[in-house]
N, C-alpha and C. Protein backbone atom coordinates (compact mmCIF):
# COMPACT_ATOMS: atom_id res chain seq x y z
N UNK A 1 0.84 -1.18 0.00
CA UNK A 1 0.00 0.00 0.00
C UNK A 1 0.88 1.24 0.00
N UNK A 2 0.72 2.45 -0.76
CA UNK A 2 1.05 3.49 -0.85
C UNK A 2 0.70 4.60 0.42
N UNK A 3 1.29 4.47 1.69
CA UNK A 3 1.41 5.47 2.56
C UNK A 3 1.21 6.96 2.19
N UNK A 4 1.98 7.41 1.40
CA UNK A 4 2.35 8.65 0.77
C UNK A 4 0.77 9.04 0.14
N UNK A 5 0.69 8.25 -0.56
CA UNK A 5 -0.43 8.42 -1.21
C UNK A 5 -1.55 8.98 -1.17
N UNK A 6 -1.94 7.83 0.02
CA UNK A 6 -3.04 7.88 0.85
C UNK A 6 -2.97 9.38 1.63
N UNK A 7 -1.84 9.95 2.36
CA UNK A 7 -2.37 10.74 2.95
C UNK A 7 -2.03 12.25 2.13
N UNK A 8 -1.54 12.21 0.91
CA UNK A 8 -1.73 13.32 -0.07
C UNK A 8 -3.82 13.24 -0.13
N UNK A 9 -3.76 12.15 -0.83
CA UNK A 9 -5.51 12.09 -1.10
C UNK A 9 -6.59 12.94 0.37
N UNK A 10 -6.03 11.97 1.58
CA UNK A 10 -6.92 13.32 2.96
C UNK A 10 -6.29 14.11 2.46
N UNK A 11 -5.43 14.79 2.70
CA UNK A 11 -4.95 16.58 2.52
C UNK A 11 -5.64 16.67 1.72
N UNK A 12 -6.18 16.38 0.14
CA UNK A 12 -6.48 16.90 -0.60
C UNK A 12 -7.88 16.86 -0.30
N UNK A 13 -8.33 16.16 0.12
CA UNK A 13 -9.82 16.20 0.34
C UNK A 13 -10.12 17.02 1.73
N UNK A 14 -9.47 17.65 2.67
CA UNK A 14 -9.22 17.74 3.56
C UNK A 14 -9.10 19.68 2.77
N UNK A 15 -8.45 20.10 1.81
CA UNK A 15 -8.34 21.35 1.24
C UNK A 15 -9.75 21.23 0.22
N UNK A 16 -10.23 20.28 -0.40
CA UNK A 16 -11.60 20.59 -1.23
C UNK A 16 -12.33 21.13 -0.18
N UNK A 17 -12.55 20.44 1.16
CA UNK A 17 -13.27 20.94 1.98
C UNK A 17 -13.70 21.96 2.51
N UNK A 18 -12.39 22.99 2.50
CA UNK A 18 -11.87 24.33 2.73
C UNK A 18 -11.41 23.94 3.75
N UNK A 19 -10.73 23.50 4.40
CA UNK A 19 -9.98 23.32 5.52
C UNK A 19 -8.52 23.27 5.66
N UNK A 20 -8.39 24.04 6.92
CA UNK A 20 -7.04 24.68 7.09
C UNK A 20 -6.25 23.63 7.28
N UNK A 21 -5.40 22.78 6.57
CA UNK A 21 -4.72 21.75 6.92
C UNK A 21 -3.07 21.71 7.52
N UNK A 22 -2.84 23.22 7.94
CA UNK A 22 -2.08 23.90 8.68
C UNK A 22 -2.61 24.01 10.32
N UNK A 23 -3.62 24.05 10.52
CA UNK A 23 -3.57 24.15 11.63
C UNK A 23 -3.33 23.10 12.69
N UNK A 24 -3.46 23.46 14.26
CA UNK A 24 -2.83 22.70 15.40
C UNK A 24 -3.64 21.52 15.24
N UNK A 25 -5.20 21.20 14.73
CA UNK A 25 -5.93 20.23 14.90
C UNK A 25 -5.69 19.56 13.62
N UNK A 26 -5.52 19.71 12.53
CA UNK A 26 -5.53 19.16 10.98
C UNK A 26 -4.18 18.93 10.93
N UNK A 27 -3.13 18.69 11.58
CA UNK A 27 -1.69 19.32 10.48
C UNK A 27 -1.18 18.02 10.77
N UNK A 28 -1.54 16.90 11.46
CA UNK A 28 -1.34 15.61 11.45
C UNK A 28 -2.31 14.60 10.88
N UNK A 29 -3.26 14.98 10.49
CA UNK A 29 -4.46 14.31 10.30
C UNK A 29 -4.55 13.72 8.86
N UNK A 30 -4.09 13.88 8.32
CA UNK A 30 -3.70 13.05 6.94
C UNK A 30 -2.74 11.62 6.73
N UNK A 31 -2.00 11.81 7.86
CA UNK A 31 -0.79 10.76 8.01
C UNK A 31 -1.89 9.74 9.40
N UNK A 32 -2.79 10.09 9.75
CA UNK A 32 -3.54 9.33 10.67
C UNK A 32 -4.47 8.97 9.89
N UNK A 33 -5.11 9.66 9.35
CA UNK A 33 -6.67 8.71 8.39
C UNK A 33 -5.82 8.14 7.65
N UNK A 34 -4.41 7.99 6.74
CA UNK A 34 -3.83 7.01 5.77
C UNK A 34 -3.81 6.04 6.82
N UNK A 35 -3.18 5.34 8.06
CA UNK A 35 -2.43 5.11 8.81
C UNK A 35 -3.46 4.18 9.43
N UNK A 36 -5.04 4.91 9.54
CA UNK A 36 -6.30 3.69 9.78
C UNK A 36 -6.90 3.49 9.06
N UNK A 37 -6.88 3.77 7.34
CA UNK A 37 -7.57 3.01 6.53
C UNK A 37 -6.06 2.20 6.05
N UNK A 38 -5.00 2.10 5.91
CA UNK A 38 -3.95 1.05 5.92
C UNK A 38 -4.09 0.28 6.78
N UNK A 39 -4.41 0.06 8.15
CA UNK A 39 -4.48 -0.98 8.74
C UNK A 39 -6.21 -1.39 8.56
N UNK A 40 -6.82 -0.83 8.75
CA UNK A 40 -8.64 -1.82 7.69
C UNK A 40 -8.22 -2.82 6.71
N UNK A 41 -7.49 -2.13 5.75
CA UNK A 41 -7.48 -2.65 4.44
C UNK A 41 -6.24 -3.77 4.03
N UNK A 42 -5.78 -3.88 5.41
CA UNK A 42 -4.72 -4.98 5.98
C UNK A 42 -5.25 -6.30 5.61
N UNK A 43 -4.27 -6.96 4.35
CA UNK A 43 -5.06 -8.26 3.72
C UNK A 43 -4.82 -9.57 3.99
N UNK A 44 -3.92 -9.51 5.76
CA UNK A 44 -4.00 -10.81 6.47
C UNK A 44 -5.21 -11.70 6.42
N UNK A 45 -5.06 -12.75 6.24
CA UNK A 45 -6.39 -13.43 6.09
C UNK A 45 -5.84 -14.58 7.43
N UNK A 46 -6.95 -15.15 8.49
CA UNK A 46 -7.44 -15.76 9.17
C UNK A 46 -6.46 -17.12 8.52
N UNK A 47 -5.88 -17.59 9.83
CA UNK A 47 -5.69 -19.46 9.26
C UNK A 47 -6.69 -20.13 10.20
N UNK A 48 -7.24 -20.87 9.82
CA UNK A 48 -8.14 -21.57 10.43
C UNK A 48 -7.53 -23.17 10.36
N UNK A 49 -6.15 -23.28 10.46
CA UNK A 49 -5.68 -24.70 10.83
C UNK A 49 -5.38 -25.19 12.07
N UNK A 50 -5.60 -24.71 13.05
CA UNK A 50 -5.68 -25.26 14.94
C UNK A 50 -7.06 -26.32 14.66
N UNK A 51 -6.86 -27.31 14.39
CA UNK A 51 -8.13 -28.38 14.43
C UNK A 51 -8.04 -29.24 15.34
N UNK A 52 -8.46 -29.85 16.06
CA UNK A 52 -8.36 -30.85 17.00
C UNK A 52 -9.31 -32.06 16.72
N UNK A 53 -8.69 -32.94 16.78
CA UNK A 53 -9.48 -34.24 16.32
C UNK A 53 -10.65 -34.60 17.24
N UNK A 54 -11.74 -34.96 16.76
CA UNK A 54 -13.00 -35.80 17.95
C UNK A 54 -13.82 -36.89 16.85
N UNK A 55 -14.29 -37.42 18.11
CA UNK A 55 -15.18 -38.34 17.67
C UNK A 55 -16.69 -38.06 18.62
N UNK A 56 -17.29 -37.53 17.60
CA UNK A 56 -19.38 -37.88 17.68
C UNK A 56 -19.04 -36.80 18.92
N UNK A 57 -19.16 -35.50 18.36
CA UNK A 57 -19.40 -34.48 19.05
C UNK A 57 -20.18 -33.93 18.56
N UNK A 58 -21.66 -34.13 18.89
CA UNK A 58 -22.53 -33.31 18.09
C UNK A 58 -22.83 -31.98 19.29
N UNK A 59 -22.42 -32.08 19.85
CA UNK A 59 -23.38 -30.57 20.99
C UNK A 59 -22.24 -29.17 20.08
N UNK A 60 -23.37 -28.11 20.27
CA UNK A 60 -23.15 -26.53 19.38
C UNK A 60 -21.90 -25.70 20.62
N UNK A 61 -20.99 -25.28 19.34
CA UNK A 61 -19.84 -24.72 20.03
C UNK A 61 -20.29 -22.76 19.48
N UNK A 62 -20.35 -22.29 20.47
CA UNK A 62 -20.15 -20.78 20.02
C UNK A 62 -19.46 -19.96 21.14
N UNK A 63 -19.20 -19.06 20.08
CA UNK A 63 -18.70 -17.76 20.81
C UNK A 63 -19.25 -16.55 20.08
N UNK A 64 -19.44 -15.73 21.23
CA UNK A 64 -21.26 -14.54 21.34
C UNK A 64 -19.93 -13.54 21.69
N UNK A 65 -20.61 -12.17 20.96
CA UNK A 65 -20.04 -11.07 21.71
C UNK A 65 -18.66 -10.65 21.05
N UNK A 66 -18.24 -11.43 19.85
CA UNK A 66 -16.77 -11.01 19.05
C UNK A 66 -17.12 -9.51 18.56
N UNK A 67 -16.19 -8.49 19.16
CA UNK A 67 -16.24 -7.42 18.44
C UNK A 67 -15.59 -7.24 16.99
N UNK A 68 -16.61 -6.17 16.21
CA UNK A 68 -15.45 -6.26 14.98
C UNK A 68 -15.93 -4.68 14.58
N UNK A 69 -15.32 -4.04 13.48
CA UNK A 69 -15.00 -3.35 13.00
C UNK A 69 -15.13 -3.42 11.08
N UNK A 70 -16.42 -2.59 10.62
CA UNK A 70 -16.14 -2.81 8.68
C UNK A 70 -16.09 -1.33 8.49
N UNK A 71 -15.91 -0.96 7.02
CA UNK A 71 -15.90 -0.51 6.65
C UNK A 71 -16.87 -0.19 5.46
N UNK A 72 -17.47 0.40 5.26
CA UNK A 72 -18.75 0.32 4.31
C UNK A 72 -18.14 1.01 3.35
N UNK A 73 -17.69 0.57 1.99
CA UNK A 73 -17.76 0.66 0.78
C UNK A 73 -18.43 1.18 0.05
N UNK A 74 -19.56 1.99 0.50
CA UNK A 74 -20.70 2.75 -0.31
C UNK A 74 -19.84 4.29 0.19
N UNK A 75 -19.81 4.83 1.66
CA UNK A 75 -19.35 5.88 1.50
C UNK A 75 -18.13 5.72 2.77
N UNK A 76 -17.28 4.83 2.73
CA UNK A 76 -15.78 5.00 3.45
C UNK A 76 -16.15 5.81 5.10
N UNK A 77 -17.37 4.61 5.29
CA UNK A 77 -17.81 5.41 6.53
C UNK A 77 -17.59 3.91 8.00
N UNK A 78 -16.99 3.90 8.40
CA UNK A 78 -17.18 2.75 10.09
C UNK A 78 -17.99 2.83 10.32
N UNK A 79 -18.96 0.88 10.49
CA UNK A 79 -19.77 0.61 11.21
C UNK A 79 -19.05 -0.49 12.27
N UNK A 80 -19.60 -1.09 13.48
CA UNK A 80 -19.14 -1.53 14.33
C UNK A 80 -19.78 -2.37 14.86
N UNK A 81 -19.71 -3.33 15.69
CA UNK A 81 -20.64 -4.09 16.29
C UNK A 81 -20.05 -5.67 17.27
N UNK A 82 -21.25 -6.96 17.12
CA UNK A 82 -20.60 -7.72 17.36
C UNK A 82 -21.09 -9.37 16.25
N UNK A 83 -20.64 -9.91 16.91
CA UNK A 83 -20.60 -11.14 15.92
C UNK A 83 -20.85 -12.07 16.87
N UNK A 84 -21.77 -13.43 16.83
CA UNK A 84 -21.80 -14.43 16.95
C UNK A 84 -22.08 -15.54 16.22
N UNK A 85 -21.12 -16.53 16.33
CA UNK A 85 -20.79 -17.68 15.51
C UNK A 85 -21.35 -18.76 16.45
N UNK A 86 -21.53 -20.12 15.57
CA UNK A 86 -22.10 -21.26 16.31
C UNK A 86 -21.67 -22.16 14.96
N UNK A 87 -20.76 -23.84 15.60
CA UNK A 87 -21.13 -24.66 14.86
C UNK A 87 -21.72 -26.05 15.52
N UNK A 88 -21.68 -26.89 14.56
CA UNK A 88 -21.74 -28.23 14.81
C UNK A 88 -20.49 -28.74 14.80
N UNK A 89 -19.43 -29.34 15.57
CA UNK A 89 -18.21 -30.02 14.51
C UNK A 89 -18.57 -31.37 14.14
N UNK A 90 -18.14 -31.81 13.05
CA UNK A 90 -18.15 -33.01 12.64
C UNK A 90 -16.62 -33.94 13.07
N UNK A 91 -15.60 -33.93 12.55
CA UNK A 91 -14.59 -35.15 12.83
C UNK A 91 -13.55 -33.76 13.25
N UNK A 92 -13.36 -32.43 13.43
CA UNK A 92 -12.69 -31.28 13.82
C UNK A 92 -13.46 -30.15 14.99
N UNK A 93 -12.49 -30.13 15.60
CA UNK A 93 -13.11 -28.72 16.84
C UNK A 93 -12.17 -27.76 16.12
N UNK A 94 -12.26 -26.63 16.19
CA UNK A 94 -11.51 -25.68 15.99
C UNK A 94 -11.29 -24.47 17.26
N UNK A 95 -9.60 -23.99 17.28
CA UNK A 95 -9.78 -23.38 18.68
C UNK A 95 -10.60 -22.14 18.77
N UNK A 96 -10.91 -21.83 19.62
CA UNK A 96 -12.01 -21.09 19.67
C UNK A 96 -11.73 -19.97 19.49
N UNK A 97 -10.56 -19.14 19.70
CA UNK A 97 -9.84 -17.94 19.19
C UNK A 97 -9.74 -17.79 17.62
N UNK A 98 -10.11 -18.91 17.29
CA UNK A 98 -10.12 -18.84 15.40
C UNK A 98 -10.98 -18.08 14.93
N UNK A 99 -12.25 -18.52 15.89
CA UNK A 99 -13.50 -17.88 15.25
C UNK A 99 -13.58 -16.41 15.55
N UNK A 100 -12.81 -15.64 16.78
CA UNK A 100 -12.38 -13.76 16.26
C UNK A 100 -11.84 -13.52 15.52
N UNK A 101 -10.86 -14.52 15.37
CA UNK A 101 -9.48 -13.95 14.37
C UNK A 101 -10.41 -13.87 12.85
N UNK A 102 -11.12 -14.83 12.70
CA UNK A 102 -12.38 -15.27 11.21
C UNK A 102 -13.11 -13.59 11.44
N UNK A 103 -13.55 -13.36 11.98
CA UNK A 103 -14.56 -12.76 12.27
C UNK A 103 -13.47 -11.20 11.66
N UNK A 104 -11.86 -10.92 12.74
CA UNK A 104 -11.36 -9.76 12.22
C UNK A 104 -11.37 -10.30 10.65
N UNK A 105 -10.43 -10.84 10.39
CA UNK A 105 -10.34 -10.95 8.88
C UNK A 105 -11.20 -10.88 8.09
N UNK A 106 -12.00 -11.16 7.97
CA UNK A 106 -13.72 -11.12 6.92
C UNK A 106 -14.03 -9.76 6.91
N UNK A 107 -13.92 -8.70 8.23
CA UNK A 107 -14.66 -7.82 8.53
C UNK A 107 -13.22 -6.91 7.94
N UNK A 108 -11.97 -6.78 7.19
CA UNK A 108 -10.71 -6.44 6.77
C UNK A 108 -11.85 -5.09 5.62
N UNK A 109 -10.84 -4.04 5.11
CA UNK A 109 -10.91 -3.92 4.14
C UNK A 109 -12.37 -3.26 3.88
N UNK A 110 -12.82 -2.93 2.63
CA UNK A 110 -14.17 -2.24 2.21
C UNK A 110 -15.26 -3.28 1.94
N UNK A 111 -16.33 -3.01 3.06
CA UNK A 111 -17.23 -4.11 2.48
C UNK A 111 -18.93 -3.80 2.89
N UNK A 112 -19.59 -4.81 3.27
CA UNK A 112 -20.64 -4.40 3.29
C UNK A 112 -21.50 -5.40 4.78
N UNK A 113 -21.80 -5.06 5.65
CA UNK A 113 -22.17 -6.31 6.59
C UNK A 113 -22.84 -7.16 6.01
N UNK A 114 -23.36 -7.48 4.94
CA UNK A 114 -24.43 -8.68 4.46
C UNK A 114 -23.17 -9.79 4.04
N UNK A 115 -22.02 -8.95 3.11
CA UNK A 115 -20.60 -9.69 2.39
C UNK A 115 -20.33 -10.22 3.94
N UNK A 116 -19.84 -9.25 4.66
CA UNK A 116 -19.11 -10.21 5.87
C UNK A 116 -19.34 -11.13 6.24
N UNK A 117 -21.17 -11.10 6.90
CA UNK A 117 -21.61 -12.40 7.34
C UNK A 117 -21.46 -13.54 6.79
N UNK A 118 -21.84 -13.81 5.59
CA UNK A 118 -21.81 -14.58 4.62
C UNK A 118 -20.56 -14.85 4.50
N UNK A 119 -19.42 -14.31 4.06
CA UNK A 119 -18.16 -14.72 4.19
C UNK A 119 -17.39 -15.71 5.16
N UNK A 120 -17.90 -15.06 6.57
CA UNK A 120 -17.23 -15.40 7.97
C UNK A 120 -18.31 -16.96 8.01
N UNK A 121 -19.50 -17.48 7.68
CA UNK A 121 -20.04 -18.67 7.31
C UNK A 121 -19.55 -19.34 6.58
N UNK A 122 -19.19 -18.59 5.13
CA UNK A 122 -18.70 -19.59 4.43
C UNK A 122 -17.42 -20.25 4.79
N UNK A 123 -16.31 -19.10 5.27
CA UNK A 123 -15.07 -19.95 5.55
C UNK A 123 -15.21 -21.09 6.49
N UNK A 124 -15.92 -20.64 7.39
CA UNK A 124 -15.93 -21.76 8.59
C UNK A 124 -16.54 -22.96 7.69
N UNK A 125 -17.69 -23.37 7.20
CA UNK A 125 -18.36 -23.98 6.91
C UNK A 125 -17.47 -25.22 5.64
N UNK A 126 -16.75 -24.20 4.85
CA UNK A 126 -15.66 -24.77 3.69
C UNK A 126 -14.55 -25.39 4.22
N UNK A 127 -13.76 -24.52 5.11
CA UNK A 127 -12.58 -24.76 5.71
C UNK A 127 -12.52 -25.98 7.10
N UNK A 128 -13.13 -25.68 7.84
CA UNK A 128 -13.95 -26.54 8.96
C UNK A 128 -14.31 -28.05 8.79
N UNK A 129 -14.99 -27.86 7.69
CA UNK A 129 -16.41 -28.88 7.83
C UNK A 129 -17.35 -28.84 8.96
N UNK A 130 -18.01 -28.12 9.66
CA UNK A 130 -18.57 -28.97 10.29
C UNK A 130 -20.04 -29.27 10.12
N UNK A 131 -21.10 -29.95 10.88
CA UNK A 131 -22.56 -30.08 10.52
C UNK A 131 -23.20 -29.25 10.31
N UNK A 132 -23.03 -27.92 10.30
CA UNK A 132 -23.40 -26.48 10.30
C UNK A 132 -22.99 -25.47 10.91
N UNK A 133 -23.33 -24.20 10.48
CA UNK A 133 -23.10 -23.42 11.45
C UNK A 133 -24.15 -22.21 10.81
N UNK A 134 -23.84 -21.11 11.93
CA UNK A 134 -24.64 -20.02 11.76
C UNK A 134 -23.89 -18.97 12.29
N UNK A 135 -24.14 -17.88 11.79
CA UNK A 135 -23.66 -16.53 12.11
C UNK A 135 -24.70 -15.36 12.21
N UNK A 136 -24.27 -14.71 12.96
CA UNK A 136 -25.28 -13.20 13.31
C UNK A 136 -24.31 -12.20 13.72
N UNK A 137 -24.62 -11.14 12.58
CA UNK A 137 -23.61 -9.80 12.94
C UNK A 137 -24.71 -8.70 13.79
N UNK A 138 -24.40 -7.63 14.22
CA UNK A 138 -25.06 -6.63 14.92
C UNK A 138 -24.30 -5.92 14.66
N UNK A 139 -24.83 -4.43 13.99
CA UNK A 139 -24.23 -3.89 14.01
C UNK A 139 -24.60 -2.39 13.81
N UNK A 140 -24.08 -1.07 14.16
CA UNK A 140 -24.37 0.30 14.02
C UNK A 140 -23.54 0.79 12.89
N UNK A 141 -24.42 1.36 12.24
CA UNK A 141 -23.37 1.81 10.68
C UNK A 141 -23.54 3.35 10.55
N UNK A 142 -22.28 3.87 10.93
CA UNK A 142 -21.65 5.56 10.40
C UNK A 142 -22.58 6.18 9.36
N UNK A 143 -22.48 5.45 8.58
CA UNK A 143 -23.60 5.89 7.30
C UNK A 143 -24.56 5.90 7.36
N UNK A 144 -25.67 5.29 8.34
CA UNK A 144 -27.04 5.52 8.74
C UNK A 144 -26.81 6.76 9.66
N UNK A 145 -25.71 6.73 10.81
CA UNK A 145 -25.91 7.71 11.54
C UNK A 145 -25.71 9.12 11.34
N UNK A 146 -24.77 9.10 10.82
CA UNK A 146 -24.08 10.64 10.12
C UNK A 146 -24.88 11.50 8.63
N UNK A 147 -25.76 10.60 7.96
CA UNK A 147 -26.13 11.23 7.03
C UNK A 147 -27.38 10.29 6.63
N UNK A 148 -27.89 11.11 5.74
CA UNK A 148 -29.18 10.37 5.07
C UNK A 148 -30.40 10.16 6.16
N UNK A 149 -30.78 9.13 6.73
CA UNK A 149 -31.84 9.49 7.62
C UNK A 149 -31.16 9.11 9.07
N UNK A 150 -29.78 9.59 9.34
CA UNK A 150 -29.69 9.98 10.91
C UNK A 150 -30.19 9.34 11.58
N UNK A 151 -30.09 7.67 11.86
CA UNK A 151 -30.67 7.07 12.73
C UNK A 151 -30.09 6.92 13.75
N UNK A 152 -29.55 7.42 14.57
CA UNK A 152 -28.46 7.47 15.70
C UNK A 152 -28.63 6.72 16.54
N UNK A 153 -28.58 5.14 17.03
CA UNK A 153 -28.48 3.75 17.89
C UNK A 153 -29.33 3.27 16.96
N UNK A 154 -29.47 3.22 15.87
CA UNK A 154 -30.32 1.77 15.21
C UNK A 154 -29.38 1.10 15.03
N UNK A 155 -29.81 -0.42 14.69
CA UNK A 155 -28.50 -1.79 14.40
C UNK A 155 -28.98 -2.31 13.07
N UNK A 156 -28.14 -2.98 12.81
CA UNK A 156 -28.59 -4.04 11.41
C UNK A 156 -27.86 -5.30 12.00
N UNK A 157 -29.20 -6.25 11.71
CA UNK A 157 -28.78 -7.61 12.14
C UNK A 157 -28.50 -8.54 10.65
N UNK A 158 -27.98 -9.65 10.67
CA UNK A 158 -27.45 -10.22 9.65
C UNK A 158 -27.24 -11.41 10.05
N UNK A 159 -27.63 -12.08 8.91
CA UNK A 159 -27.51 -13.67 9.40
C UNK A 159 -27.11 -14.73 7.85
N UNK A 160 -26.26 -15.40 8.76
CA UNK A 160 -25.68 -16.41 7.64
C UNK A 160 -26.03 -18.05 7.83
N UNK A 161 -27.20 -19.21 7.67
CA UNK A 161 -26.99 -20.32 8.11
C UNK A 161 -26.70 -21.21 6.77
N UNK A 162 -25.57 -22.45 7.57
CA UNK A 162 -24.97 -23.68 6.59
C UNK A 162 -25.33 -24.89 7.25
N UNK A 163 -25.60 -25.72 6.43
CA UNK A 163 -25.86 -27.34 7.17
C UNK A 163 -26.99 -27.53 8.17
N UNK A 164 -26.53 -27.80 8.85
CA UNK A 164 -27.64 -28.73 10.12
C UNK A 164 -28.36 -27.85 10.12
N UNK A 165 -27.87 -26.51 10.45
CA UNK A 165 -29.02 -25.76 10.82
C UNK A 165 -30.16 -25.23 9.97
N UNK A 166 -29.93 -25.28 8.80
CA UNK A 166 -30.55 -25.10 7.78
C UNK A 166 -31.89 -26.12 7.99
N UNK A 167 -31.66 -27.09 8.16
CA UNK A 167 -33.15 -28.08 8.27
C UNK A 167 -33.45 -28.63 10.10
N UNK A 168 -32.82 -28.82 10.81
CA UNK A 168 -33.12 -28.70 12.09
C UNK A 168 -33.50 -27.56 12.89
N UNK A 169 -34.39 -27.21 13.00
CA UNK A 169 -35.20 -26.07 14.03
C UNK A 169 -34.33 -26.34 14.77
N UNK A 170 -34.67 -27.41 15.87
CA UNK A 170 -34.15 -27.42 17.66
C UNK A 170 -32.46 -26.65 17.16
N UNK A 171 -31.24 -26.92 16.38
CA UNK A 171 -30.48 -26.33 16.31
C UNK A 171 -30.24 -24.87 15.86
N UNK A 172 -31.09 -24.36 15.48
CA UNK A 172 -31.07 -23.35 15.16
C UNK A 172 -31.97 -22.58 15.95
N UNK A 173 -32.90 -23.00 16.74
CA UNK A 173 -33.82 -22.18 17.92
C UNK A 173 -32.78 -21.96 19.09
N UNK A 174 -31.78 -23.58 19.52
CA UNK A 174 -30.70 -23.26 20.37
C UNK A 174 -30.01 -21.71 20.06
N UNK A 175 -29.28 -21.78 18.78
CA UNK A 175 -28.52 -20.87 19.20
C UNK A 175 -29.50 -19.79 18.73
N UNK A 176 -30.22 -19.18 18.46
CA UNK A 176 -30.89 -18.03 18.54
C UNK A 176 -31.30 -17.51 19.72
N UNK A 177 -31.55 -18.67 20.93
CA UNK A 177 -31.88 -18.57 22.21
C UNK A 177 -30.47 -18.38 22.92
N UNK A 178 -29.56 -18.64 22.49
CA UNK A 178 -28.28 -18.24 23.73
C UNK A 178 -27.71 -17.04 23.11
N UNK A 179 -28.59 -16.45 21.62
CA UNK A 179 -27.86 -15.05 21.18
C UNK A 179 -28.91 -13.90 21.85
N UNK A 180 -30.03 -14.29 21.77
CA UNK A 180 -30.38 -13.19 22.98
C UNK A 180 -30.58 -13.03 24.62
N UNK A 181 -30.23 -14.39 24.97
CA UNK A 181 -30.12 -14.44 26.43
C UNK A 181 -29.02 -13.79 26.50
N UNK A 182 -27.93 -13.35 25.60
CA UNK A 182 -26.85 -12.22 26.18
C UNK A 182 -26.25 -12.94 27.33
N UNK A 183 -25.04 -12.14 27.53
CA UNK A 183 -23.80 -13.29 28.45
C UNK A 183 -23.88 -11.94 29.61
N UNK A 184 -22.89 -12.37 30.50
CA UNK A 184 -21.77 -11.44 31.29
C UNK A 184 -21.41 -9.86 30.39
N UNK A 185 -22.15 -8.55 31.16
CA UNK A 185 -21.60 -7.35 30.38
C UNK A 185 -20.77 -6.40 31.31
């Protein structure tokens, strides 16, 4: 990625604006917005190889409450929120720190929360195997709040299901029931 670049482009958008990019509050602020859309757009991707072997583990593994961070691609605006994942494993557990690290990586870069969800399902689901899984993002988006109709604390929920859960209710009522019973805050 072009450092330099990036923070010529703020200054310059930063002077379309009319803004004094000399002054005590602006005169660093170009080398900081390059500096956090370079690390967003950071194209580490997730390994999801910590597998641990089992046999006939059907009970649902999740973790509720992963924070993450996108970037919305319509207008280069932060939305935020959280993530919960749930699978089935089939003949692999995966460590459970995989599924934030899945969750940062998917959420990398310019995108859209519907892409993420769907993404952060599919890898698990491809990479994994397991009997299913499901995902649910939550999230508050910059771009609803800051402009257009100003919804200031609305969320967008999002949901991704693969496998089991797709045709078993009882698995998929489970984890819908331990995503709003909410944990420890």
């Amino acid at each position: 990625m072009d450092k330099e670049a990036a923070e010529r482009a703020v200054r310059e958008l930063l002077l379309a604006l009319d803004q004094d990019v000399c002054s005590e509050g602006l005169k660093d602020t170009p080398r900081r917005v390059a500096e956090m859309f370079i690390t967003q757009c950071n194209d580490e991707d997730a390994e999801l190889d910590v597998l641990f072997k089992t046999d006939k583990l059907d009970d649902l593994v999740m973790v509720r409450d992963i924070p993450f961070v996108g970037c919305c691609e319509h207008h280069m605006v932060f939305y935020y929120g959280r993530a919960h994942i749930a699978y089935i494993p089939y003949k692999s557990l995966l460590g459970i720190s995989k599924l934030a690290r899945l969750v940062y990586s998917c959420s990398k870069g310019f995108s859209i929360q519907e892409r993420v969800t769907r993404d952060i399902a599919d890898r698990l689901y491809e990479e994994v195997e397991p009997k299913g899984c499901m995902v649910v993002l939550e999230a508050q988006h910059g771009c609803m709040n800051l402009r257009g109709a100003r919804s200031i604390g609305s969320s967008t929920v999002t949901s991704a299901v693969r496998g089991i859960f797709l045709t078993v209710t009882a698995a998929r009522s489970e984890f819908l029931s331990l995503v709003l019973k909410g944990g420890p805050r």
